[in-house]
PDB file of N, CA and C in Angstrom:
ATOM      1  N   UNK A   1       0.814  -1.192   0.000  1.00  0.00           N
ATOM      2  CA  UNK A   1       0.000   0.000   0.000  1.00  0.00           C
ATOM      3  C   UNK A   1       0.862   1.263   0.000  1.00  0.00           C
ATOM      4  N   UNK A   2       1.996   0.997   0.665  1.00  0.00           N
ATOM      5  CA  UNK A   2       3.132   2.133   0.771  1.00  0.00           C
ATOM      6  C   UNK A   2       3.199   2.571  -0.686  1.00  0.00           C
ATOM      7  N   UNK A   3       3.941   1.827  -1.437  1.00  0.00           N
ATOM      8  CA  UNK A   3       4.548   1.949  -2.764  1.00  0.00           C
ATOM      9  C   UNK A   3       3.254   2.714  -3.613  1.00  0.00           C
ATOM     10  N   UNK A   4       1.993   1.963  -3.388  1.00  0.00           N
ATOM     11  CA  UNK A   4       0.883   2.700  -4.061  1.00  0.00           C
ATOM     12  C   UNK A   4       0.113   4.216  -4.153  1.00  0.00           C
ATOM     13  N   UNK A   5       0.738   4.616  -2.870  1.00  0.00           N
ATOM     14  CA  UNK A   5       0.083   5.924  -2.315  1.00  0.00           C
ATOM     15  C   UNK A   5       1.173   7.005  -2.185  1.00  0.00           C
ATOM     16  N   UNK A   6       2.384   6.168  -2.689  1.00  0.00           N
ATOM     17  CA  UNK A   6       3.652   7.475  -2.761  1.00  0.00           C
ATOM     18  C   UNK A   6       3.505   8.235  -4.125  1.00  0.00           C
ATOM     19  N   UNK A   7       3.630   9.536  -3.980  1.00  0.00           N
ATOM     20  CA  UNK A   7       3.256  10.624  -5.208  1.00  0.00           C
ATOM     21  C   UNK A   7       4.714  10.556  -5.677  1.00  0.00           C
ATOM     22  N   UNK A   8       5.543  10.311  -5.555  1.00  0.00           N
ATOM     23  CA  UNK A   8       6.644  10.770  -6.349  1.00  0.00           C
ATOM     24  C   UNK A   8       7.612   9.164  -6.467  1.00  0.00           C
ATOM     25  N   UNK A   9       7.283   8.044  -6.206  1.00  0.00           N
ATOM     26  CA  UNK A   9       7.858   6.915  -6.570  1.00  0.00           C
ATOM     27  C   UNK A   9       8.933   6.753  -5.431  1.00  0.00           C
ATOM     28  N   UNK A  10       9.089   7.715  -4.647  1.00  0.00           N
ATOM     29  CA  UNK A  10      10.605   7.100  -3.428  1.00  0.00           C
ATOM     30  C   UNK A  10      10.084   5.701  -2.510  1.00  0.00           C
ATOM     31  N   UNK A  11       9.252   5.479  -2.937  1.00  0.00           N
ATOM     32  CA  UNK A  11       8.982   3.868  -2.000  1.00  0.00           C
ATOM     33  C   UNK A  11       8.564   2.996  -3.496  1.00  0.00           C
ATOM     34  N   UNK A  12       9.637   1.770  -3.393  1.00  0.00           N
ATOM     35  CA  UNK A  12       9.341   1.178  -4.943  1.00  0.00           C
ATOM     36  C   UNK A  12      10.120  -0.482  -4.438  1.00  0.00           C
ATOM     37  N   UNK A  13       8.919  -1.305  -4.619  1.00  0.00           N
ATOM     38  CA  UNK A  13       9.431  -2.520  -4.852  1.00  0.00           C
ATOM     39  C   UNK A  13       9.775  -3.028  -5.732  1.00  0.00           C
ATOM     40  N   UNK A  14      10.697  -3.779  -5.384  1.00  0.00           N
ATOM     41  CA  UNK A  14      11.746  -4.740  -6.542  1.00  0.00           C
ATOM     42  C   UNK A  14      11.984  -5.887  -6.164  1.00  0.00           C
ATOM     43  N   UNK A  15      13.183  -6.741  -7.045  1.00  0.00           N
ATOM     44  CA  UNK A  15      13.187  -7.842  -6.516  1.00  0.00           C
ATOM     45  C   UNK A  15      14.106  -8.342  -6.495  1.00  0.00           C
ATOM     46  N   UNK A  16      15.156  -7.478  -5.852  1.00  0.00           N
ATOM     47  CA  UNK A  16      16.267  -7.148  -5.057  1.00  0.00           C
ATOM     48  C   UNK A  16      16.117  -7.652  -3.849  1.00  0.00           C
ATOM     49  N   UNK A  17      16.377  -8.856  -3.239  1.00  0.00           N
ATOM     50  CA  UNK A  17      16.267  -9.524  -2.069  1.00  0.00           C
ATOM     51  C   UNK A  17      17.283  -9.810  -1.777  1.00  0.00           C
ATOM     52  N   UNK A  18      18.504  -9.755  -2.089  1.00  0.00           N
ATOM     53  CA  UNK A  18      19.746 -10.367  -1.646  1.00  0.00           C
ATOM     54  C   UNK A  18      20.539  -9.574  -0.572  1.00  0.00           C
ATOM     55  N   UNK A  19      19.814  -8.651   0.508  1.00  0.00           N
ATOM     56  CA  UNK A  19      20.324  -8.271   1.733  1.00  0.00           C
ATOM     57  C   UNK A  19      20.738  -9.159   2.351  1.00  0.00           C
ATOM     58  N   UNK A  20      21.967  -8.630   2.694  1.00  0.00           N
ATOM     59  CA  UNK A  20      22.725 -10.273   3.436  1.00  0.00           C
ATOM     60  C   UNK A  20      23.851  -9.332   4.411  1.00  0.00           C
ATOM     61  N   UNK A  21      24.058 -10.002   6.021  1.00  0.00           N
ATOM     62  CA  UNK A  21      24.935  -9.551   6.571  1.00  0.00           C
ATOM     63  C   UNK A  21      26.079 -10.450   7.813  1.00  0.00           C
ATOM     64  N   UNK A  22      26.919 -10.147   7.449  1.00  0.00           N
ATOM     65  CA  UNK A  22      27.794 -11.398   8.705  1.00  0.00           C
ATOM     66  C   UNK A  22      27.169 -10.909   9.997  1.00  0.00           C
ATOM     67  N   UNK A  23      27.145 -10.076  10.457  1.00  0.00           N
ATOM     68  CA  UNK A  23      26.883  -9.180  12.068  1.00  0.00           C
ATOM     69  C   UNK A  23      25.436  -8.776  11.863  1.00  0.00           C
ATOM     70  N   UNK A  24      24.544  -8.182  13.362  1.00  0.00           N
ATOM     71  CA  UNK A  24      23.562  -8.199  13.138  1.00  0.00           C
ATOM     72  C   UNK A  24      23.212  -6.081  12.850  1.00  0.00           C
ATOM     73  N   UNK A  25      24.358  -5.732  13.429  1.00  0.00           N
ATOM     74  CA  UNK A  25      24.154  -3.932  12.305  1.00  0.00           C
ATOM     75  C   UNK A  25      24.449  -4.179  11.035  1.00  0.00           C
ATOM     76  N   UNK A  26      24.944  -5.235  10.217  1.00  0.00           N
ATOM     77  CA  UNK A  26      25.361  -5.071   8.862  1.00  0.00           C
ATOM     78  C   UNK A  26      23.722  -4.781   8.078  1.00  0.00           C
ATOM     79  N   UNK A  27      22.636  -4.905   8.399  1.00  0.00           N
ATOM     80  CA  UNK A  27      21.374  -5.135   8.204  1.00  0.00           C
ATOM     81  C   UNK A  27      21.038  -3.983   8.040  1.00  0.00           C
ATOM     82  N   UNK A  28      21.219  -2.934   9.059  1.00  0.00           N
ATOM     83  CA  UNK A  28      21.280  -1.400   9.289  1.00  0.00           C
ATOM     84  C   UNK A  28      21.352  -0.843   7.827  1.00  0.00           C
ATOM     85  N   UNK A  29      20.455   0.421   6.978  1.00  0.00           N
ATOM     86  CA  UNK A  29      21.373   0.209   5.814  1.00  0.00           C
ATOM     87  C   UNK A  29      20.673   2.092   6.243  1.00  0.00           C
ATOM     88  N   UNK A  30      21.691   2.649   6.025  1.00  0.00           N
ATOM     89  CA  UNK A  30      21.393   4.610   5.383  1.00  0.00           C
ATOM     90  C   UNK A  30      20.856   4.495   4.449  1.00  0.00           C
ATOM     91  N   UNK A  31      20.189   5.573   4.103  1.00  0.00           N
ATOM     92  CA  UNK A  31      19.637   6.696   3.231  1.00  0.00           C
ATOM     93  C   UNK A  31      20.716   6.562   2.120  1.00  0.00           C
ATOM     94  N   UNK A  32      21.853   6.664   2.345  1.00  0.00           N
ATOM     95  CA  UNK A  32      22.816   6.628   1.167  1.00  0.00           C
ATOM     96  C   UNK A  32      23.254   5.136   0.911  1.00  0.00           C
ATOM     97  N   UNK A  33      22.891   4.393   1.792  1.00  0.00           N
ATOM     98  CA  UNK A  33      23.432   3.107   1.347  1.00  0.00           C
ATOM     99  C   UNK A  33      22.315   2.611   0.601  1.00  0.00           C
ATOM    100  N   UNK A  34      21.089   2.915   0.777  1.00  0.00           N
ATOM    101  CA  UNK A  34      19.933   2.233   0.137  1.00  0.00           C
ATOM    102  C   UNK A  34      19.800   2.914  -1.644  1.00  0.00           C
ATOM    103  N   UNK A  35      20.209   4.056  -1.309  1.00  0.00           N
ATOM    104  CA  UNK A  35      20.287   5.246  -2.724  1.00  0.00           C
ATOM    105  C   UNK A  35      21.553   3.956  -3.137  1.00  0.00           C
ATOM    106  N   UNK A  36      22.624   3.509  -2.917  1.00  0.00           N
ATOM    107  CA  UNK A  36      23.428   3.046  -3.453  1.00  0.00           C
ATOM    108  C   UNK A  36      22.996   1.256  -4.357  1.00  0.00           C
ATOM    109  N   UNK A  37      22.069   0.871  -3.826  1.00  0.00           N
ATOM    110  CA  UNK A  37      21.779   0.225  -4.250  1.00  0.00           C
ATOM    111  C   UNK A  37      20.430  -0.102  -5.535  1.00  0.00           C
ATOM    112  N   UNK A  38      20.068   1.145  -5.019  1.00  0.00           N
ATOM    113  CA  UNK A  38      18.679   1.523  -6.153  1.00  0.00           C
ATOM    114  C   UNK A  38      19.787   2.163  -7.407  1.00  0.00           C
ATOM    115  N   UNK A  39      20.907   2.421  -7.028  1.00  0.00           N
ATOM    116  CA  UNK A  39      21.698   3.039  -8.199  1.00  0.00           C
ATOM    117  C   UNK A  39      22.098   2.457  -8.740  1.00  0.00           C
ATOM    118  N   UNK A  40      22.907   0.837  -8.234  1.00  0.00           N
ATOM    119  CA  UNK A  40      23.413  -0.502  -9.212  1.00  0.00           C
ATOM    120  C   UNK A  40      22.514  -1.429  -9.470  1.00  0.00           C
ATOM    121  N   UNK A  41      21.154  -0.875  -9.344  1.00  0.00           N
ATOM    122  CA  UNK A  41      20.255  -1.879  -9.741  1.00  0.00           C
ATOM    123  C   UNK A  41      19.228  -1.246 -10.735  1.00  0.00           C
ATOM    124  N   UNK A  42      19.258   0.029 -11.324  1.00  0.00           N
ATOM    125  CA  UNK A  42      18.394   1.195 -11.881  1.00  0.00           C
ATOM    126  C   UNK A  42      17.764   0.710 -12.976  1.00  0.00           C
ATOM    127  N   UNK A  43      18.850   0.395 -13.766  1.00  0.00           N
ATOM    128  CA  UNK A  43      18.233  -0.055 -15.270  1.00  0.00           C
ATOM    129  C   UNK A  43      16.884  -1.600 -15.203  1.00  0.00           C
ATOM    130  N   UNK A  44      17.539  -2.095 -14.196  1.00  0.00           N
ATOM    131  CA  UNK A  44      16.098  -3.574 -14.061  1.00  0.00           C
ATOM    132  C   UNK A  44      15.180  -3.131 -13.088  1.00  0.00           C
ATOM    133  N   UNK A  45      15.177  -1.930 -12.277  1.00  0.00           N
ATOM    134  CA  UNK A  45      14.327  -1.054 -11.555  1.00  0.00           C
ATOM    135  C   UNK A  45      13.227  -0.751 -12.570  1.00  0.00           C
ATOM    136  N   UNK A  46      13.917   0.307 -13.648  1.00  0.00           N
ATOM    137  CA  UNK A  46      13.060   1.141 -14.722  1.00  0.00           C
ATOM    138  C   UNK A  46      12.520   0.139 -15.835  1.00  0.00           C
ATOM    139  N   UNK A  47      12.987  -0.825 -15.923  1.00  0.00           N
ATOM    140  CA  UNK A  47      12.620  -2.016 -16.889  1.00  0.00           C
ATOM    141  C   UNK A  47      11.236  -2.682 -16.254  1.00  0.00           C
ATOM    142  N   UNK A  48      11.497  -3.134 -15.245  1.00  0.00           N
ATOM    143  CA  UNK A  48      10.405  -3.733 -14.255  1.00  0.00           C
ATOM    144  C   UNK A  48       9.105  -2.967 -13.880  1.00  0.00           C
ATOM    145  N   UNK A  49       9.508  -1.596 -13.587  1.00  0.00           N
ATOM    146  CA  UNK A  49       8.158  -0.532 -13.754  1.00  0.00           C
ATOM    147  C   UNK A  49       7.727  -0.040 -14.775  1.00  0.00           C
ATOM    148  N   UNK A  50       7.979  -0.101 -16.368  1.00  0.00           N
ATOM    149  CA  UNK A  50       7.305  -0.103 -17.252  1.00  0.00           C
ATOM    150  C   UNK A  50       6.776  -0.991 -17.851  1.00  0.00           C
ATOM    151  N   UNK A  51       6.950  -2.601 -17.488  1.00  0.00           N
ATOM    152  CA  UNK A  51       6.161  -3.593 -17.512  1.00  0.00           C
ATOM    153  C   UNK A  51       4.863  -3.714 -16.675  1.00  0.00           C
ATOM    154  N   UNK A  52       5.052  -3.320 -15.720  1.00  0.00           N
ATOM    155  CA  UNK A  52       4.168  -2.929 -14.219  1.00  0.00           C
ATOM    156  C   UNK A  52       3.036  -1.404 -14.565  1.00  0.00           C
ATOM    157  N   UNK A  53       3.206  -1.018 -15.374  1.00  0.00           N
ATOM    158  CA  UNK A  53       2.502   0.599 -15.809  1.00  0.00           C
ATOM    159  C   UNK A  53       1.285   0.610 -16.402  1.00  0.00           C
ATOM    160  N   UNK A  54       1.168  -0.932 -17.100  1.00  0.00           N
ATOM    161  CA  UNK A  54      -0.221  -1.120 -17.270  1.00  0.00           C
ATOM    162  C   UNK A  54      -1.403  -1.268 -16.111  1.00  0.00           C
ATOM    163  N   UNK A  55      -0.570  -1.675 -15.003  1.00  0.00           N
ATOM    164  CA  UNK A  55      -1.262  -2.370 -14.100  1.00  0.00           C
ATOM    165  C   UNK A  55      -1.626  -1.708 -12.833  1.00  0.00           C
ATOM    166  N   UNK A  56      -1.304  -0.126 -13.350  1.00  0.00           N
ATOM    167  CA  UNK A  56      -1.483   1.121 -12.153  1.00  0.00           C
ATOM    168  C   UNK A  56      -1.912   1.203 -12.341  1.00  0.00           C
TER     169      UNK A  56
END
């Protein structure tokens, strides 16, 4: 419902599941660490939501 009711797209599921950590802060992730990963993952981000665009 999050992802649905955000006006500008900053809450966006994917299927990017491979959070993984030896320790239990490695889990912890910033604002910039999460931006870092929406950044090496962008192009199958934007691929995946224009398949998905019919269905908004």
């Amino acid at each position: 419902m999050c992802e649905e009711s955000c006006p500008v797209d900053s809450i966006v599921e994917t299927r990017i599941f491979d959070y993984h950590g030896e320790e239990r802060g490695d889990l912890v992730y910033t604002k910039d660490m999460l931006l870092a990963v929406g950044d090496k993952h962008e192009k199958q981000i934007a691929a995946d939501r224009a398949i998905d665009k019919a269905f908004r």
